[in-house]
Protein backbone atom coordinates (compact mmCIF):
# COMPACT_ATOMS: atom_id res chain seq x y z
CA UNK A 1 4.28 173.53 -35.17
CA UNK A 2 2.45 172.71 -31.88
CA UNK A 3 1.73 175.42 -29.66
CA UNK A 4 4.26 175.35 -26.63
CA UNK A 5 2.07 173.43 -23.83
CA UNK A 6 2.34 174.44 -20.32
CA UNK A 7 1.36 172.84 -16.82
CA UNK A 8 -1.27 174.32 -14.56
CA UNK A 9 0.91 174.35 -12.04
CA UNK A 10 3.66 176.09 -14.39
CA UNK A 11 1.43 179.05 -15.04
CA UNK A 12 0.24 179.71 -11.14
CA UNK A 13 2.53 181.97 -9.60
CA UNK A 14 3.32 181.04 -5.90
CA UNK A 15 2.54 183.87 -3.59
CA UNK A 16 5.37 185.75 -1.78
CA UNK A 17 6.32 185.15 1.86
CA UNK A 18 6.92 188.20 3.64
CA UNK A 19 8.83 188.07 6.82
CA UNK A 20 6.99 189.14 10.07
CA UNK A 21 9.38 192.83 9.67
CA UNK A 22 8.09 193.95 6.71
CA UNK A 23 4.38 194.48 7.87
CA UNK A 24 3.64 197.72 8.77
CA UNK A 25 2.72 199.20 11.84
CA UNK A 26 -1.21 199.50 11.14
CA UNK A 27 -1.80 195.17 10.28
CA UNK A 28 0.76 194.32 13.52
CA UNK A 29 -1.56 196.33 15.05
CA UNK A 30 -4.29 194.70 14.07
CA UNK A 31 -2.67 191.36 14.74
CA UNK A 32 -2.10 192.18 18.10
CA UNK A 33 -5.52 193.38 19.10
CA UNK A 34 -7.09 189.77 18.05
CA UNK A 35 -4.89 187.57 20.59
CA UNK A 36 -6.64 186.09 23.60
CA UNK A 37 -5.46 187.48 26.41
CA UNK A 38 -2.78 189.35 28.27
CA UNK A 39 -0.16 186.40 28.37
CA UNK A 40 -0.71 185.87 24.28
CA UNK A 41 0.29 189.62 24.13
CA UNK A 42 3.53 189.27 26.25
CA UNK A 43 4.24 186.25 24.26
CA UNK A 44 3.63 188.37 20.99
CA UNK A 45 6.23 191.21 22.27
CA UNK A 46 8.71 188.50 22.43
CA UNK A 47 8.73 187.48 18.70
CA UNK A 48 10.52 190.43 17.45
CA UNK A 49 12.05 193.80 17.75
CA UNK A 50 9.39 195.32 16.14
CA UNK A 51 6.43 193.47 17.62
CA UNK A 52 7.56 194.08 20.75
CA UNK A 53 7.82 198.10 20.19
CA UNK A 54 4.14 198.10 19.44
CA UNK A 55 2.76 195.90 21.82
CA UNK A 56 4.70 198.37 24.62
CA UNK A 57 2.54 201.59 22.54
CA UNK A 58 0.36 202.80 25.28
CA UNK A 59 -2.65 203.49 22.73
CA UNK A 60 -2.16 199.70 21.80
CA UNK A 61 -2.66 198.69 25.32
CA UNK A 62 -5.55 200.62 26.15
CA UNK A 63 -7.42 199.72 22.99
CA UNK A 64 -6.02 195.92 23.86
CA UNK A 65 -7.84 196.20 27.04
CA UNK A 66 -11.26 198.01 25.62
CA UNK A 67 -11.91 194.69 24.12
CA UNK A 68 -10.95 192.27 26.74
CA UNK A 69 -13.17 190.96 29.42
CA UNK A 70 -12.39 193.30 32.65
CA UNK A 71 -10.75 191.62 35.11
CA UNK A 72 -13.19 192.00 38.17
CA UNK A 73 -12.01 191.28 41.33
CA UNK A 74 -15.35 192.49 43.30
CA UNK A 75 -17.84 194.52 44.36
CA UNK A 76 -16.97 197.04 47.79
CA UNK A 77 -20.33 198.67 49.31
CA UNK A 78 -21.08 201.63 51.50
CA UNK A 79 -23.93 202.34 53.79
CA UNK A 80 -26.23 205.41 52.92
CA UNK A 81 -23.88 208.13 54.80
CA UNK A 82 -23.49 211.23 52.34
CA UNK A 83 -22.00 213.58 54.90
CA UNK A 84 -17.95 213.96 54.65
CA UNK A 85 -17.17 213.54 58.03
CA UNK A 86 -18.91 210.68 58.80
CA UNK A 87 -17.23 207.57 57.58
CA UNK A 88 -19.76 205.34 56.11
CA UNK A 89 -19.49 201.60 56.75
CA UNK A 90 -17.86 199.10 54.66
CA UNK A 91 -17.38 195.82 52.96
CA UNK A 92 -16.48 193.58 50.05
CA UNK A 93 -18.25 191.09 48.15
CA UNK A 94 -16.06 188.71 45.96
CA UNK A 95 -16.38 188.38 42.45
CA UNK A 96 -15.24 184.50 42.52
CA UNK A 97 -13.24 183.70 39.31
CA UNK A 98 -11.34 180.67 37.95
CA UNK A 99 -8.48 182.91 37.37
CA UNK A 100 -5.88 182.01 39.32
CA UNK A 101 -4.63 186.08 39.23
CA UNK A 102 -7.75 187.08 40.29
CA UNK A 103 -8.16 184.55 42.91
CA UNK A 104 -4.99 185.89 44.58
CA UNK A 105 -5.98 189.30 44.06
CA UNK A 106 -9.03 188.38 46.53
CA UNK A 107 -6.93 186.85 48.93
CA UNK A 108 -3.95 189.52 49.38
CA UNK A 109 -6.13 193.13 48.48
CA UNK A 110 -7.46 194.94 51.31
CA UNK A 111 -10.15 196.39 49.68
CA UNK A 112 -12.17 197.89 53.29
CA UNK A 113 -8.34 199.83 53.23
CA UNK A 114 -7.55 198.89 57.23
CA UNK A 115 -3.94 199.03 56.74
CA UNK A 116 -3.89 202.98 55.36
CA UNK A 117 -1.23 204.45 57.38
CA UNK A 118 -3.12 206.65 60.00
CA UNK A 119 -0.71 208.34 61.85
CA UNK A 120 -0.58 211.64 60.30
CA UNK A 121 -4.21 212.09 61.17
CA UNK A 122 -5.38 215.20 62.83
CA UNK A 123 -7.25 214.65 66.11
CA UNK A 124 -10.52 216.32 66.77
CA UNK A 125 -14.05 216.17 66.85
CA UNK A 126 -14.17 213.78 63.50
CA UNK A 127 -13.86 210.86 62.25
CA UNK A 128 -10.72 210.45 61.45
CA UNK A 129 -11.01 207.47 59.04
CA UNK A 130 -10.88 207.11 55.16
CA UNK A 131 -14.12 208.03 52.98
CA UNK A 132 -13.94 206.46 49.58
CA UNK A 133 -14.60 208.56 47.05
CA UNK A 134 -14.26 206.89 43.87
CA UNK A 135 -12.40 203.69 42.05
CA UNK A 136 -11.32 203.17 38.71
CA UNK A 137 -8.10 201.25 37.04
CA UNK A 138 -7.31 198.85 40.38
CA UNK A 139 -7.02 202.42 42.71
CA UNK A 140 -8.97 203.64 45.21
CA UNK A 141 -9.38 207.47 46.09
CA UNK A 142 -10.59 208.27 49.58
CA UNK A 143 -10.59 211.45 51.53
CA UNK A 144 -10.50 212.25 54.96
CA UNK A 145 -11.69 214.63 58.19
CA UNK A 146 -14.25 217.16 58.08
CA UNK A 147 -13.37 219.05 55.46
CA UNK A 148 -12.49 216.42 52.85
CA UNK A 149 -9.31 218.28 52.13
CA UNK A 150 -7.25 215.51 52.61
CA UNK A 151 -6.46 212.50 49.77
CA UNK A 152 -5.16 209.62 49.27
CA UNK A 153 -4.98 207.55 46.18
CA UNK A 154 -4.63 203.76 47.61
CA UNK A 155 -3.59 200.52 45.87
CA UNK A 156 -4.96 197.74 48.00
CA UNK A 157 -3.84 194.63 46.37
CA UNK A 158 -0.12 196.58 46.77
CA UNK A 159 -1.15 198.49 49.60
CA UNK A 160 0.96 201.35 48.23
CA UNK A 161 -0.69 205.31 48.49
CA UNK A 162 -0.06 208.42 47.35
CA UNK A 163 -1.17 211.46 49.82
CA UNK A 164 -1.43 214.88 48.71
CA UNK A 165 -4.07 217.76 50.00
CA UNK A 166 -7.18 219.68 47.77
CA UNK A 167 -6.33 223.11 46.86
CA UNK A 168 -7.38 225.90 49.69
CA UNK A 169 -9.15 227.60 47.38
CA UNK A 170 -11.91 224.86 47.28
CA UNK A 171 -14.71 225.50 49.58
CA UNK A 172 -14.26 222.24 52.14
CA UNK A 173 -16.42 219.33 51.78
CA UNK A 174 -18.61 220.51 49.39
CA UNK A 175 -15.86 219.06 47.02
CA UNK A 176 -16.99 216.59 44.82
CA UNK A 177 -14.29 214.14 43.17
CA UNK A 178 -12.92 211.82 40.34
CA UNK A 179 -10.15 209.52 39.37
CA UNK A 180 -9.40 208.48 36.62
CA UNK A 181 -6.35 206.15 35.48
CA UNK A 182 -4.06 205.70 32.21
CA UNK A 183 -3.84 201.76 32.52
CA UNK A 184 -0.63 202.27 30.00
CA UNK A 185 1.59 203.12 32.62
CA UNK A 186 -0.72 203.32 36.17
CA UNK A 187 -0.69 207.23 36.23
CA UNK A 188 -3.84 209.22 37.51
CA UNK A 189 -5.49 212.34 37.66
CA UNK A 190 -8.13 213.65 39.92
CA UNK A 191 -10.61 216.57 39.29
CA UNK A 192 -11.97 218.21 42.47
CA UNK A 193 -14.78 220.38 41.72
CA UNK A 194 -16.83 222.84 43.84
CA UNK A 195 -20.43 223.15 43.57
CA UNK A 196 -20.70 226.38 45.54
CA UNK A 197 -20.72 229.76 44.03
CA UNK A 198 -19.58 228.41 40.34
CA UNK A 199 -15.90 228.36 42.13
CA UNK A 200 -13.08 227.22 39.88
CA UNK A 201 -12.41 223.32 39.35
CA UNK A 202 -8.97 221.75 39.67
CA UNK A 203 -7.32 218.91 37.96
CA UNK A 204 -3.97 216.73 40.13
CA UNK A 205 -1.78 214.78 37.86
CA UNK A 206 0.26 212.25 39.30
CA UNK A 207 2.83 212.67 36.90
CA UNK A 208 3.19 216.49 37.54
CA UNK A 209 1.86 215.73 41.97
CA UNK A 210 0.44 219.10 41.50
CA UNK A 211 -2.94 220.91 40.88
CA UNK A 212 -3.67 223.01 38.22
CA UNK A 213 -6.64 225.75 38.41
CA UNK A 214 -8.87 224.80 35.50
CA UNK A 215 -12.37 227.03 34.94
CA UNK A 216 -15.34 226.00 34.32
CA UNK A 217 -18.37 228.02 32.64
CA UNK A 218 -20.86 225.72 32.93
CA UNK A 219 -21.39 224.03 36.83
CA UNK A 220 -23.84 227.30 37.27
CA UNK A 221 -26.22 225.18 34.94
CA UNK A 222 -25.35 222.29 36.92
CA UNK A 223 -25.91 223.75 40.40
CA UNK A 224 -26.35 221.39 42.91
CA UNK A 225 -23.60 218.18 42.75
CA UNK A 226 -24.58 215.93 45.36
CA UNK A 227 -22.24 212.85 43.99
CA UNK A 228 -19.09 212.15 43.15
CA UNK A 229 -17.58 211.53 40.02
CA UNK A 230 -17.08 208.43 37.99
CA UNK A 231 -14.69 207.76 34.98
CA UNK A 232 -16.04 206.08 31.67
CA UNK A 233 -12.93 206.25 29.18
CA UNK A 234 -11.15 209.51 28.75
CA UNK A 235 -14.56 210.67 30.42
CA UNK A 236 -15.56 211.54 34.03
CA UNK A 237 -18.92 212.25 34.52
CA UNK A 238 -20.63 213.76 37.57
CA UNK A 239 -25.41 213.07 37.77
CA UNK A 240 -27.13 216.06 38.39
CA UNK A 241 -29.23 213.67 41.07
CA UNK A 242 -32.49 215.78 40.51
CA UNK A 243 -34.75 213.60 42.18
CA UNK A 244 -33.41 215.39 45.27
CA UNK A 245 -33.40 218.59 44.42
CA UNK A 246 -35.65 220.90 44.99
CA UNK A 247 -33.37 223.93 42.92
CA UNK A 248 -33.41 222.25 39.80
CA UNK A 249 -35.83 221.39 37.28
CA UNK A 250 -37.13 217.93 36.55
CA UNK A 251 -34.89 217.17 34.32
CA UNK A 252 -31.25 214.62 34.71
CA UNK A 253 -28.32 216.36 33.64
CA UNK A 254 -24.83 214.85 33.39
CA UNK A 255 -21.74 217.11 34.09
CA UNK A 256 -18.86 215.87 31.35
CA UNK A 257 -15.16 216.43 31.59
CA UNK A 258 -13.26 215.32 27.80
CA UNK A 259 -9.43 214.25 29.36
CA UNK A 260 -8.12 214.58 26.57
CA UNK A 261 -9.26 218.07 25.90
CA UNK A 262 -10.10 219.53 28.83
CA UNK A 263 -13.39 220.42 27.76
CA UNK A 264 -16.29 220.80 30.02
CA UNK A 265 -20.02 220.36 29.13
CA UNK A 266 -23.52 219.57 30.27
CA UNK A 267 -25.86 217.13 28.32
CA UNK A 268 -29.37 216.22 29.38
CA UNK A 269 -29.95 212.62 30.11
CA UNK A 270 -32.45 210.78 27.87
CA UNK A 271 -33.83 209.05 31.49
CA UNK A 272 -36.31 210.43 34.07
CA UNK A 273 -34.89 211.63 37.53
CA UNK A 274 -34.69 208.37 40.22
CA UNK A 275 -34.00 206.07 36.89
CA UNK A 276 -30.69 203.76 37.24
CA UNK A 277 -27.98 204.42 34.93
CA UNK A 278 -24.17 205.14 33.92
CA UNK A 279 -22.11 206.06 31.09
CA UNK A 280 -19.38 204.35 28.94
CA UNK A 281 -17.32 205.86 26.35
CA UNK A 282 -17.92 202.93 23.68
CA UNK A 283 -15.84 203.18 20.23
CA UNK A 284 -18.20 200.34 18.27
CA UNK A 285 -20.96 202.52 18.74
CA UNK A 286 -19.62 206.18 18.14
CA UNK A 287 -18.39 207.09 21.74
CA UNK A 288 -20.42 207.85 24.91
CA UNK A 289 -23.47 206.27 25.62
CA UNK A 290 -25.59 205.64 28.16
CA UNK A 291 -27.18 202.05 29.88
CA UNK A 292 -30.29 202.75 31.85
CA UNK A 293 -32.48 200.23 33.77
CA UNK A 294 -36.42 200.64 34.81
CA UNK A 295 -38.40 197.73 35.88
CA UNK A 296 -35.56 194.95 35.02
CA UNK A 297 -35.52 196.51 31.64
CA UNK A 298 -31.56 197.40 30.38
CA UNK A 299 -31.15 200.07 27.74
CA UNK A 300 -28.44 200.71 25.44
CA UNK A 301 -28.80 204.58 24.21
CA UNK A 302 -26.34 206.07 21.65
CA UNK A 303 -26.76 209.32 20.68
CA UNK A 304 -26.87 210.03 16.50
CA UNK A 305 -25.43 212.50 14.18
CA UNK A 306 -27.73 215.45 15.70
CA UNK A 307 -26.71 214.92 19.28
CA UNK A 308 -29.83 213.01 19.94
CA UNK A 309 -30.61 209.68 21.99
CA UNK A 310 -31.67 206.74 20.67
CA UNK A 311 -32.22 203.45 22.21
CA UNK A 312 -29.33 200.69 20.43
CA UNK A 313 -30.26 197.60 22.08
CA UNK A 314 -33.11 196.50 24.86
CA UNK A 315 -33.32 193.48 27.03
CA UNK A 316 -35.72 192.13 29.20
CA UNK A 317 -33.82 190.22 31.86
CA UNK A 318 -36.83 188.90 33.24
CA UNK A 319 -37.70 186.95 29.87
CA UNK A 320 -34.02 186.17 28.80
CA UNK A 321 -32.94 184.94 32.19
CA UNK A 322 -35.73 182.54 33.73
CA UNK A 323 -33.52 182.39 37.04
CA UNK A 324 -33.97 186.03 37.83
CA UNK A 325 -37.47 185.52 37.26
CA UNK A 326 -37.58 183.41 39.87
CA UNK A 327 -35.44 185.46 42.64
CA UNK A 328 -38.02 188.20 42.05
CA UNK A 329 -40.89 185.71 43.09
CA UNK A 330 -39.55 183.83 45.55
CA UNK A 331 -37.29 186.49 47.39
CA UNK A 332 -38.83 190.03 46.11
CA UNK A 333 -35.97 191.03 44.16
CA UNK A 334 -37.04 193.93 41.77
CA UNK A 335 -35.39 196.22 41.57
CA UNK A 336 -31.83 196.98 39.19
CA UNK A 337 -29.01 199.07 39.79
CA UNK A 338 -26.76 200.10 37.12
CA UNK A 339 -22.86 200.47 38.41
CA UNK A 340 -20.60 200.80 35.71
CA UNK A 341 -20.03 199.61 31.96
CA UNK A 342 -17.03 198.80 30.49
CA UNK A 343 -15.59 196.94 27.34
CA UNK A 344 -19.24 195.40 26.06
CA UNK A 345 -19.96 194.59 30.35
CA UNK A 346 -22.63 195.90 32.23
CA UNK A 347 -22.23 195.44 36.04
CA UNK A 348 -25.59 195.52 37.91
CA UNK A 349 -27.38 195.16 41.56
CA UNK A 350 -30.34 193.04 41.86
CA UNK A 351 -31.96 193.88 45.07
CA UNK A 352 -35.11 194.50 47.11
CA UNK A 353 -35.88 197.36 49.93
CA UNK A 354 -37.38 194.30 51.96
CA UNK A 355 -34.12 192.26 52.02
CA UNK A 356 -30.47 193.44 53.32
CA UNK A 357 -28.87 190.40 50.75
CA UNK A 358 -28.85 190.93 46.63
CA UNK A 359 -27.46 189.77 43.63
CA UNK A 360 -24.65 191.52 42.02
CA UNK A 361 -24.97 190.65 38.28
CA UNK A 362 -22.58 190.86 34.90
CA UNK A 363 -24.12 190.53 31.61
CA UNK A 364 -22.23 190.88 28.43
CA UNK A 365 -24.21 192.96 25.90
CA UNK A 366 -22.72 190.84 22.74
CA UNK A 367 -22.89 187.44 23.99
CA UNK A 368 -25.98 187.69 25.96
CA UNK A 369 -24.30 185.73 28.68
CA UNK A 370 -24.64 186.46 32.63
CA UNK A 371 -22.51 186.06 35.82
CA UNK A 372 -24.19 186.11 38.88
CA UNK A 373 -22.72 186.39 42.42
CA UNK A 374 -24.59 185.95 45.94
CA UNK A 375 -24.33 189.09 48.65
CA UNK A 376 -25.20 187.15 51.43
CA UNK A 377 -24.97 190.06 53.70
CA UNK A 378 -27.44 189.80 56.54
CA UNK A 379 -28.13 193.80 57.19
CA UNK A 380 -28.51 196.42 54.38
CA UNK A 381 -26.02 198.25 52.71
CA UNK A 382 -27.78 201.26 50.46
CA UNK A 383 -25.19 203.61 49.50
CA UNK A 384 -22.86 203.77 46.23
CA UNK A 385 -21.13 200.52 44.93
CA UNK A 386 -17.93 200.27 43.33
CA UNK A 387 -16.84 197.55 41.26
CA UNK A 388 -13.43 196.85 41.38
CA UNK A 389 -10.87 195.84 38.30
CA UNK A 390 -7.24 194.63 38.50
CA UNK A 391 -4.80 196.99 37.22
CA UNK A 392 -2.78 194.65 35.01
CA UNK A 393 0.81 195.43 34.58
CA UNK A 394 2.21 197.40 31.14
CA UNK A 395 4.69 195.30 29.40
CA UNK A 396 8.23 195.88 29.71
CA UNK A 397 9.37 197.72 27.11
CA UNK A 398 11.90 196.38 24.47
CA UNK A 399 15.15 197.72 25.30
CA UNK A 400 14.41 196.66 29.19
CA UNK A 401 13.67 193.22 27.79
CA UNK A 402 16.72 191.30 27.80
CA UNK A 403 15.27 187.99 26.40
CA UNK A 404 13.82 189.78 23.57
CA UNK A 405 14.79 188.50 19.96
CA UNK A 406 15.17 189.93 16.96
CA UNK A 407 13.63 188.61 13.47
């Protein structure tokens, strides 16, 4: 008897089709973080019950954002004035974007905050305008009269604030500030801290509109702050600013608060006082790092399993972007500026002491690409930069969501 012949296509068993439900939480996950953009997402949250539970998560969001391109609406500069009660000039450069949300984010924000309702202000011998104090997550934090007591946190493409005061027990304007923002749902927090006499810090929630006394150990090794804070992640970071002083040895120090933990510490910067640089709190490459720049050279530094810096990547701007080359012949730009870094972007200033114009420059540190955009401004403006990002709306969640389907 012949042996019972059987087809090829007989013995190859056809795979199983799962429906979209039966995937777990971790590959929907996945899933999600690999669409295109913010639209693809709220399309994605439409598709199912389920999908659109986890696109709402706010740790999906945030990590949804970490790995999209930011969306910069522009760059708002300040002269060189460092003293709280006088309000340092203004004005806004335009990041100019074929985004048509961006576009009429630049047309409708009032980024120099004009309209700020002044008429609570106190009169007196100060000015009694708005200082700006920090930006991160589409809001601005300013404060305002002489002794810097009094806040507001200011959306300027809604032109919607919250006001509150600094504690008391904060020694006046030798207050030095944060914000930071949960993108997940628009919240924020600010940490005043008070570089005189080691005097207690204090962290304002907006969820809570309160302060809360929080103490910290270690601002007597970080004695004096001469800047304000700036946010990188669940990080805010204050530069010791050495350069300056003449208390402190020659050495940078960075003051870090953890968010998430409360926990304060000092870490010594792996760059010389007077060197451009900033932190980001980068996931790929094992959490904070640091991006330096000396002589148009940009440095990635990540620190290794014994706490110590070491330099990830390196480029030379002037050999991998000809064009730059030639703005530093032909109009004496030299010099670099480091202003923030977020999600793989590092946001620059190329300028000169002999010219009151620069060049405010994006490069992205995986692609090697670069944006470029023209401050045509014809008189100087020294003092900090902040780049600003549109806060982009949370999606709805499910239940709210009456178009949403089920599988």
């Amino acid at each position: 008897m012949e042996p019972l012949q059987r087809s090829a296509e007989e013995t190859v068993k056809k795979p199983k089709i799962l429906p979209v439900a039966s995937l777990g939480d971790d590959p929907l996950g996945e899933i999600l973080l690999r669409l295109p953009d913010m639209a693809s997402l709220a399309s994605a949250a439409l598709v199912c019950k389920s999908w659109g539970q986890l696109a709402c998560l706010p740790a999906i969001f945030r990590r949804f954002l970490s790995l999209r391109k930011p969306p910069l609406v522009g760059f708002i500069l300040t002269n060189r004035s460092d003293k709280p009660h006088h309000c340092p000039d203004y004005s806004f450069i335009s990041a100019k974007s074929g985004n048509p949300n961006l576009t009429s984010a630049t047309a409708d924000g009032d980024f120099l905050f004009h309209d700020l309702d002044l008429a609570d202000a106190d009169e007196g011998y100060y000015d009694d305008g708005w200082r700006l104090r920090g930006c991160n997550g589409g809001l601005l934090l300013l404060s305002r009269g002489s002794d810097a007591l009094d806040l507001a946190v200011y959306d300027p493409i809604a032109r919607t604030a919250v006001f509150f005061h600094a504690p008391l027990r904060l020694f006046s304007h030798l207050v030095r500030y944060a914000i930071i923002v949960d993108e997940a749902d628009a919240s924020f927090r600010v940490i005043a801290i008070d570089t005189w006499m080691n005097s207690p810090s204090a962290l304002f929630s907006s969820r809570t509109h309160k302060w809360v006394i929080v103490y910290s150990y270690v601002l007597h090794a970080f004695y004096p702050c001469r800047t304000d804070g700036m946010a990188a992640g669940r990080f805010v970071y204050w530069r010791s600013d050495t350069k300056k002083s003449p208390y402190d040895s020659k050495e940078e120090k960075i003051l870090m608060l953890d968010m998430e933990t409360t926990v304060w510490s000092v870490i010594k910067a792996p760059v010389p006082p007077g060197e451009s640089y900033c932190i980001a709190d980068m996931a790929e490459h094992g959490g904070l790092c640091i991006v330096s720049s000396k002589e148009q050279r940009i440095k990635l530094w990540v620190r290794n399993n014994n706490d110590e810096w070491r330099i990830k990547k390196e480029v030379l701007l002037m050999r991998e972007f000809g064009h730059l080359k030639d703005l530093h012949r032909d109009e004496w730009m030299k010099r670099v500026r480091i202003l923030a870094m977020k999600a793989g972007y590092v946001y620059m200033e190329f300028w000169s002491k002999r010219k009151p114009h620069s060049y405010f420059l994006v490069l992205n540190l995986n692609t090697m690409k670069l944006e470029m955009f023209h401050n045509s401004l014809s008189r100087p403006f020294r003092g900090p930069r902040f780049p600003f990002f549109m806060l982009l709306s949370p999606l709805p969640a499910p239940e709210d969501d009456k178009e949403l389907q089920t599988a």
